[in-house]
Every structure is written in C-alpha cells, then in structure tokens.
PDB file of N, CA and C in Angstrom:
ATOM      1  N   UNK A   1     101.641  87.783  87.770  1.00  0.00           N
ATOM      2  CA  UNK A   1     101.526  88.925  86.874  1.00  0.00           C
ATOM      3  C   UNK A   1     101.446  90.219  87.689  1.00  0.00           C
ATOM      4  N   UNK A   2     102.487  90.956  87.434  1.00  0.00           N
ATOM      5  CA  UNK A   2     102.178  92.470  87.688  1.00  0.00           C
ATOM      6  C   UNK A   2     101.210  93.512  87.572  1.00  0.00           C
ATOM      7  N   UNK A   3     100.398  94.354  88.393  1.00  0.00           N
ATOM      8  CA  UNK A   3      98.850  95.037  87.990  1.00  0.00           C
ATOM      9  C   UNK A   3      99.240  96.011  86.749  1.00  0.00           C
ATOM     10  N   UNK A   4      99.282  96.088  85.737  1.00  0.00           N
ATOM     11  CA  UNK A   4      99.567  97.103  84.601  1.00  0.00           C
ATOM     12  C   UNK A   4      98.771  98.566  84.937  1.00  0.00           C
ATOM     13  N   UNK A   5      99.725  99.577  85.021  1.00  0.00           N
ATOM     14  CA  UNK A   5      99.376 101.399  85.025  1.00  0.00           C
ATOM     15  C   UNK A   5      99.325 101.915  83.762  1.00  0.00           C
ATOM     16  N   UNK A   6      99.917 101.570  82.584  1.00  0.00           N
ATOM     17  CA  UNK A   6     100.209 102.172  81.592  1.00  0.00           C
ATOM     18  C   UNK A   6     101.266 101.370  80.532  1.00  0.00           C
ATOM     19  N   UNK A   7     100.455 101.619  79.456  1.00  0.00           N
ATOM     20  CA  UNK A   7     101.562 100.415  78.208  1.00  0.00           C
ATOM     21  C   UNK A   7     100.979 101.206  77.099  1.00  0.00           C
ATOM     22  N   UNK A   8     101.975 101.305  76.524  1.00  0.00           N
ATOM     23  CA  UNK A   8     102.962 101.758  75.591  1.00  0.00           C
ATOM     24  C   UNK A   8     103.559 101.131  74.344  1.00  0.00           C
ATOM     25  N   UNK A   9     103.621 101.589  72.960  1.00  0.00           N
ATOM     26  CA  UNK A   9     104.463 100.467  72.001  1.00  0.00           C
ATOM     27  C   UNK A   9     105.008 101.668  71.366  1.00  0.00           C
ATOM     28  N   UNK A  10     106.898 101.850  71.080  1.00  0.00           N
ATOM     29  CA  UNK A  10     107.381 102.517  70.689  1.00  0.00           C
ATOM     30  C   UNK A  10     108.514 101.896  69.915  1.00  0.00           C
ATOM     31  N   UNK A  11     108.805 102.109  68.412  1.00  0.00           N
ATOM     32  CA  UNK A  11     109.355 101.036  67.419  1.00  0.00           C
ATOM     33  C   UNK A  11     109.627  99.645  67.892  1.00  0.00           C
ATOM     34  N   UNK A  12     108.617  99.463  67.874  1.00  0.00           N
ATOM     35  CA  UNK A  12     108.351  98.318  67.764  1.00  0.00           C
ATOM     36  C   UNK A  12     108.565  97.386  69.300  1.00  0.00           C
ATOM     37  N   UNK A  13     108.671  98.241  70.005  1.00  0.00           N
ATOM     38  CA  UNK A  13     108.596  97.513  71.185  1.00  0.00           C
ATOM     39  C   UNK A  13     107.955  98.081  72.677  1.00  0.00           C
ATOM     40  N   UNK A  14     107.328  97.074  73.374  1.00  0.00           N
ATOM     41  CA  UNK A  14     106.502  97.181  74.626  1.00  0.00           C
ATOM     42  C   UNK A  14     107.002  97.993  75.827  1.00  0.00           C
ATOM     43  N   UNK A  15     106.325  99.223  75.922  1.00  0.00           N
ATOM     44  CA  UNK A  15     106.754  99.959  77.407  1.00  0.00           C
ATOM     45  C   UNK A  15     105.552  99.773  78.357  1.00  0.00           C
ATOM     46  N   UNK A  16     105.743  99.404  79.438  1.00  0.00           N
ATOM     47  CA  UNK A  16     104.675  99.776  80.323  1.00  0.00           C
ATOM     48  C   UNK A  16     105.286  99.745  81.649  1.00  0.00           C
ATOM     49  N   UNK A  17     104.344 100.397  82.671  1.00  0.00           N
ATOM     50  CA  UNK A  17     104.720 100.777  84.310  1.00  0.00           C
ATOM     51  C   UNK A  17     103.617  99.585  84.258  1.00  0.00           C
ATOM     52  N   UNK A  18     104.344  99.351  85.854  1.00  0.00           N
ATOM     53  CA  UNK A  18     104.012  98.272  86.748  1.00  0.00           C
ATOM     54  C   UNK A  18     104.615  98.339  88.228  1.00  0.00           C
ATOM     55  N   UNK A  19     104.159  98.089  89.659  1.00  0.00           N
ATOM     56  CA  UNK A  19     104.249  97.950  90.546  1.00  0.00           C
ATOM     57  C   UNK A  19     105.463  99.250  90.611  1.00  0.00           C
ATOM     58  N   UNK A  20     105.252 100.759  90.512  1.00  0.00           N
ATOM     59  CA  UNK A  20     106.279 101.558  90.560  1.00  0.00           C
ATOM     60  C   UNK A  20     107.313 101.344  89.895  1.00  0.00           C
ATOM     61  N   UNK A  21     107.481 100.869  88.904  1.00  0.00           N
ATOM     62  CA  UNK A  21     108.790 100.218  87.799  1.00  0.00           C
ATOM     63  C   UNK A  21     108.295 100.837  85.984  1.00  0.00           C
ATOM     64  N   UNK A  22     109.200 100.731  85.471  1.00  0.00           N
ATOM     65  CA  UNK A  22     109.081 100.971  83.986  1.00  0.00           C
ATOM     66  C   UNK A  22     109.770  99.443  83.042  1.00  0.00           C
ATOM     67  N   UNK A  23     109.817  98.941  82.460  1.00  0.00           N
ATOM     68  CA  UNK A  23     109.503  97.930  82.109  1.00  0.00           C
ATOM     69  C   UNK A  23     109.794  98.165  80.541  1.00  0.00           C
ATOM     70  N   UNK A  24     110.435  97.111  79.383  1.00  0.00           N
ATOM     71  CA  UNK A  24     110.385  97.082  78.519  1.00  0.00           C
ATOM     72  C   UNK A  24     110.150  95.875  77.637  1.00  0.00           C
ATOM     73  N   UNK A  25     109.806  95.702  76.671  1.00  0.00           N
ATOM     74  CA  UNK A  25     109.420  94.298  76.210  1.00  0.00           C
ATOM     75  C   UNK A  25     108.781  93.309  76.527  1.00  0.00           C
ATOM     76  N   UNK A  26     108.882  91.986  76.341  1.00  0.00           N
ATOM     77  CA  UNK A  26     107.193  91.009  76.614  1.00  0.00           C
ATOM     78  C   UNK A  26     107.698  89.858  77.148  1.00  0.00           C
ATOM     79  N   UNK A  27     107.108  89.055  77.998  1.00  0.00           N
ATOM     80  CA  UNK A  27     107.072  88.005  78.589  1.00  0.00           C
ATOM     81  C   UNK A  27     107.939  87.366  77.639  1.00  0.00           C
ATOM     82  N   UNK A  28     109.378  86.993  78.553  1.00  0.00           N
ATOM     83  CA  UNK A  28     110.228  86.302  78.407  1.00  0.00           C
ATOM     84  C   UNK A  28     111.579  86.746  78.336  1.00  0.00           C
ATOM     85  N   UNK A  29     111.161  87.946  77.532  1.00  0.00           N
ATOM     86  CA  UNK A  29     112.471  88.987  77.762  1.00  0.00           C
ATOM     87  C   UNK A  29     112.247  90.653  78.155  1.00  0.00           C
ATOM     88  N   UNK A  30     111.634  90.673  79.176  1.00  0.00           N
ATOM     89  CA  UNK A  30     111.660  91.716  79.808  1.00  0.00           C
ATOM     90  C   UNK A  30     112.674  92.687  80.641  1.00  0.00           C
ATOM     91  N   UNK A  31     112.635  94.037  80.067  1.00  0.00           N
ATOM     92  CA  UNK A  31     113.506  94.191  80.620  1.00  0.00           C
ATOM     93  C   UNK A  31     112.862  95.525  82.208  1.00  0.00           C
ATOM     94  N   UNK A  32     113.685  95.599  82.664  1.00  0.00           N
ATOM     95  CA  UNK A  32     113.527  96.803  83.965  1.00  0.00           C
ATOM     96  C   UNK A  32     114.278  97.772  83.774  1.00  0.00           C
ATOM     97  N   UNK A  33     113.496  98.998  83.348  1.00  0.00           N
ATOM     98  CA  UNK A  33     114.694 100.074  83.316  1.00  0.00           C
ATOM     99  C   UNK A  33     114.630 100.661  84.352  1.00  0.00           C
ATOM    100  N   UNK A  34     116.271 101.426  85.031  1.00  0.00           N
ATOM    101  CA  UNK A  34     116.366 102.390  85.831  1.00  0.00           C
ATOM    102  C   UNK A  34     115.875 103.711  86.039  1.00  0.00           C
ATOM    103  N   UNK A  35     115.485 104.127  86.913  1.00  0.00           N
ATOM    104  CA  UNK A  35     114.969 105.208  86.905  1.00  0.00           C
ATOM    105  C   UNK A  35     115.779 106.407  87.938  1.00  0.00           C
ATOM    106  N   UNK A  36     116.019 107.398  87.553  1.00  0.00           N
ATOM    107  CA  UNK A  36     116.819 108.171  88.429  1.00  0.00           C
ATOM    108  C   UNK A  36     116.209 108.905  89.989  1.00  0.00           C
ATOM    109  N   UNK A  37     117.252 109.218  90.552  1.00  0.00           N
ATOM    110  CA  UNK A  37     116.814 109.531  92.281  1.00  0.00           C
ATOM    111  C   UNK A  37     117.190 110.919  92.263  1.00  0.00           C
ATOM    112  N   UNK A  38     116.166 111.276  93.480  1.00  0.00           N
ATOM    113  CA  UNK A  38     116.747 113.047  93.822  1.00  0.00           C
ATOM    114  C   UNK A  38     117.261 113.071  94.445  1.00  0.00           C
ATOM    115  N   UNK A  39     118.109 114.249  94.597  1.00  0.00           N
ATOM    116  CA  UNK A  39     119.096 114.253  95.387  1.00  0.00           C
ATOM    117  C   UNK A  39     119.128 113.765  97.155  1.00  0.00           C
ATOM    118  N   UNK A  40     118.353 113.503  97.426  1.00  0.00           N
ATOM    119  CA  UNK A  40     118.492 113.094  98.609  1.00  0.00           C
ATOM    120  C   UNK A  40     117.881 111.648  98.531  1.00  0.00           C
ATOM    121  N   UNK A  41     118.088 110.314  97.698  1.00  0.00           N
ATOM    122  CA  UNK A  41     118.462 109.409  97.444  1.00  0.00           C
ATOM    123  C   UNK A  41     117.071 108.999  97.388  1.00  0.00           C
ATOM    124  N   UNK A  42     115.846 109.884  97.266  1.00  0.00           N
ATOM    125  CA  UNK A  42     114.402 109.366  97.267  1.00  0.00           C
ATOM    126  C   UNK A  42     113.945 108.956  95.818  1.00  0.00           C
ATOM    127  N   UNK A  43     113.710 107.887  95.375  1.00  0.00           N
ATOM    128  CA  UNK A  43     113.194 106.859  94.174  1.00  0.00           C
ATOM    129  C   UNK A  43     112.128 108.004  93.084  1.00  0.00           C
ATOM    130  N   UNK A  44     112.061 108.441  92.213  1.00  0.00           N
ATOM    131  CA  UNK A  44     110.895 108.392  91.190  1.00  0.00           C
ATOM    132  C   UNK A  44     110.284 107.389  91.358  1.00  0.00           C
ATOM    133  N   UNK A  45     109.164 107.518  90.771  1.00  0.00           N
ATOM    134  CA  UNK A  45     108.235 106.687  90.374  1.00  0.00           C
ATOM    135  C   UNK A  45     107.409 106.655  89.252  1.00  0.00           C
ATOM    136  N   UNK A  46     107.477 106.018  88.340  1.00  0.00           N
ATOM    137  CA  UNK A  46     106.861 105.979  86.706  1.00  0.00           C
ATOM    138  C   UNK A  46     105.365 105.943  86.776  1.00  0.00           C
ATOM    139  N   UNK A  47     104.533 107.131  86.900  1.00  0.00           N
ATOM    140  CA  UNK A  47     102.957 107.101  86.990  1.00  0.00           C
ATOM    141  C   UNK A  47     102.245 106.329  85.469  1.00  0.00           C
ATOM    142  N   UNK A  48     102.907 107.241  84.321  1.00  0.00           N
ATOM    143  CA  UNK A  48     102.662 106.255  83.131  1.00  0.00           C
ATOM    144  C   UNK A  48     103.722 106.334  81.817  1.00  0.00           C
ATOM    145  N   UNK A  49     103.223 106.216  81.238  1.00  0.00           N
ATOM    146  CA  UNK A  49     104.235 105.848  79.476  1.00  0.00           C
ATOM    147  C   UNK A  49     103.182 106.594  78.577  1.00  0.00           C
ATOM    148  N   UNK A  50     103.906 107.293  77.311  1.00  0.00           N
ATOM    149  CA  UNK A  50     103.445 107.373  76.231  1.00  0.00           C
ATOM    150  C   UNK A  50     104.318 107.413  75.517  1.00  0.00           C
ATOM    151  N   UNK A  51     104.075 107.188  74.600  1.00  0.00           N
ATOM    152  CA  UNK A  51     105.008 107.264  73.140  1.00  0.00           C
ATOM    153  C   UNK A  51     104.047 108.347  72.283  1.00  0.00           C
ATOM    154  N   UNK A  52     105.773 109.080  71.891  1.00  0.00           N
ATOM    155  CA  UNK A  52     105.667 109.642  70.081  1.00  0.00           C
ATOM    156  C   UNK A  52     106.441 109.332  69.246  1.00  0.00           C
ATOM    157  N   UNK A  53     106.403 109.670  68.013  1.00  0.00           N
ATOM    158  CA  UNK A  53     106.768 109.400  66.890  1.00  0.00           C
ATOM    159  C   UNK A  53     108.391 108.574  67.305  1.00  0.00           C
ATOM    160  N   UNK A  54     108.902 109.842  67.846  1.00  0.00           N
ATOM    161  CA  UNK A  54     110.578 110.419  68.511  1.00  0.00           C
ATOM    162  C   UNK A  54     110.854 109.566  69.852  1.00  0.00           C
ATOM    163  N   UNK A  55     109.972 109.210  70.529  1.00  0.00           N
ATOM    164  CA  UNK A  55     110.266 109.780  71.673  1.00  0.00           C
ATOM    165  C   UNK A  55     109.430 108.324  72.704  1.00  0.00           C
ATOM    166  N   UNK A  56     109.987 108.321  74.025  1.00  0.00           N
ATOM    167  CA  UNK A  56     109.165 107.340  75.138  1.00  0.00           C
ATOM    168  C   UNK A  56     108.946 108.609  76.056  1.00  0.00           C
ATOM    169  N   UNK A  57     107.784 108.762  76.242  1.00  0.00           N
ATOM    170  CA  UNK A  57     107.263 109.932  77.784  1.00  0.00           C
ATOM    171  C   UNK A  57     107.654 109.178  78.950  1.00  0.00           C
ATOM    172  N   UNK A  58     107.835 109.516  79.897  1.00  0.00           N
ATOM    173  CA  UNK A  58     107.426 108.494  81.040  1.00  0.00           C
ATOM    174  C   UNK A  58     107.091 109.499  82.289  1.00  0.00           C
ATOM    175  N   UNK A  59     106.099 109.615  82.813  1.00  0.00           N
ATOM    176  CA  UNK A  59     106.044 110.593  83.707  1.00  0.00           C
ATOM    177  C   UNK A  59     106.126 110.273  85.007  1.00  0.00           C
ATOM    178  N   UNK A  60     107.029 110.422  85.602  1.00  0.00           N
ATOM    179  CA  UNK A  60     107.404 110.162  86.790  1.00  0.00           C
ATOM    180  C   UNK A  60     106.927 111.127  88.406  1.00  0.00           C
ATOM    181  N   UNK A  61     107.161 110.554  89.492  1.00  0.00           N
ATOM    182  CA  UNK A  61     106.453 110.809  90.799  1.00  0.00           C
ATOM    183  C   UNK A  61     107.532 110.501  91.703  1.00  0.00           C
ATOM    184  N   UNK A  62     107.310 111.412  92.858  1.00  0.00           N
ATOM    185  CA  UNK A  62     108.406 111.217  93.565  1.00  0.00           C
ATOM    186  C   UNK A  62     107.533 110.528  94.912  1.00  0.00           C
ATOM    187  N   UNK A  63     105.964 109.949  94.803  1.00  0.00           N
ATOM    188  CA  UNK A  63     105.331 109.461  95.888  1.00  0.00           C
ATOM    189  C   UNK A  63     104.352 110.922  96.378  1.00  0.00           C
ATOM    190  N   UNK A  64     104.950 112.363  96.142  1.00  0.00           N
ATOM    191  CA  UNK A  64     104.068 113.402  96.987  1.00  0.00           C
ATOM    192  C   UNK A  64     103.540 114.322  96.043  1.00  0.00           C
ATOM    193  N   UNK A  65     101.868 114.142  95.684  1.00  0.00           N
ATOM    194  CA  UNK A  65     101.462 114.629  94.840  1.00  0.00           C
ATOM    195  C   UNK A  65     102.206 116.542  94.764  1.00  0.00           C
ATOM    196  N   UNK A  66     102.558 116.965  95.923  1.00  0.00           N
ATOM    197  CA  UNK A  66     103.139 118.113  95.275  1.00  0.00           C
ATOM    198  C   UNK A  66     104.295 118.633  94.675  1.00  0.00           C
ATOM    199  N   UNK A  67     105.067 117.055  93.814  1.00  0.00           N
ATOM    200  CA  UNK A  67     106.266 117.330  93.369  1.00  0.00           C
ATOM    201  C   UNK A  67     106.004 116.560  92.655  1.00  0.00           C
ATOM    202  N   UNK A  68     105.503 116.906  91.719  1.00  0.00           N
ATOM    203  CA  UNK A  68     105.171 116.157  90.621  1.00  0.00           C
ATOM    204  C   UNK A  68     105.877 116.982  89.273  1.00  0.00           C
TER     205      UNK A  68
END
C-alpha cells in the first residue's frame, strides 16, 4: 500500500496523491494520471487534491518550496 497525502471524491469517483503521483479510482482499477513538466524537463509533484462541485484541484510542486 502506498502512504496516502490527500483523497478526494469527485462524481463519483476516488482522487488521491500518493508517493508524488495523482491517482484515480479504487483498488483494482486504478488509474495514474500524468502530470505535466517544466520546461526544463523537471516533474511536478501533486502535494494534494480537492474537489468542487466543477472541478478536481490538484496542487502541484516542483520539489522547491519557492516555486510553488
């Protein structure tokens, strides 16, 4: 099992970060979503999830708290 950062339920289905990853749905069919890079090919990183009504948050990190 992965250490859980943040989970999430947005129509009807499971978001949560885990081990620097974003993640959708529940044991068995999980999925891994992509997350985009800056321009100089350095990874985001998904700190947490929220949901609204509309919408999945996901707030992302590039690893250096001053680019956040």
């Amino acid at each position: 099992m992965l250490p859980l950062t943040s989970v999430t339920g947005w129509r009807d289905q499971p978001y949560f970060t885990a081990s620097s990853r974003l993640f959708r749905g529940e044991p068995g069919v999980l999925e891994m979503l992509d997350m985009p890079t800056f321009a100089n090919e350095a990874p985001f990183s998904p700190d947490f999830a929220l949901a609204s009504p509309e919408n999945v948050l996901v707030h992302l990190s590039n690893g250096d708290s001053t680019n956040r």
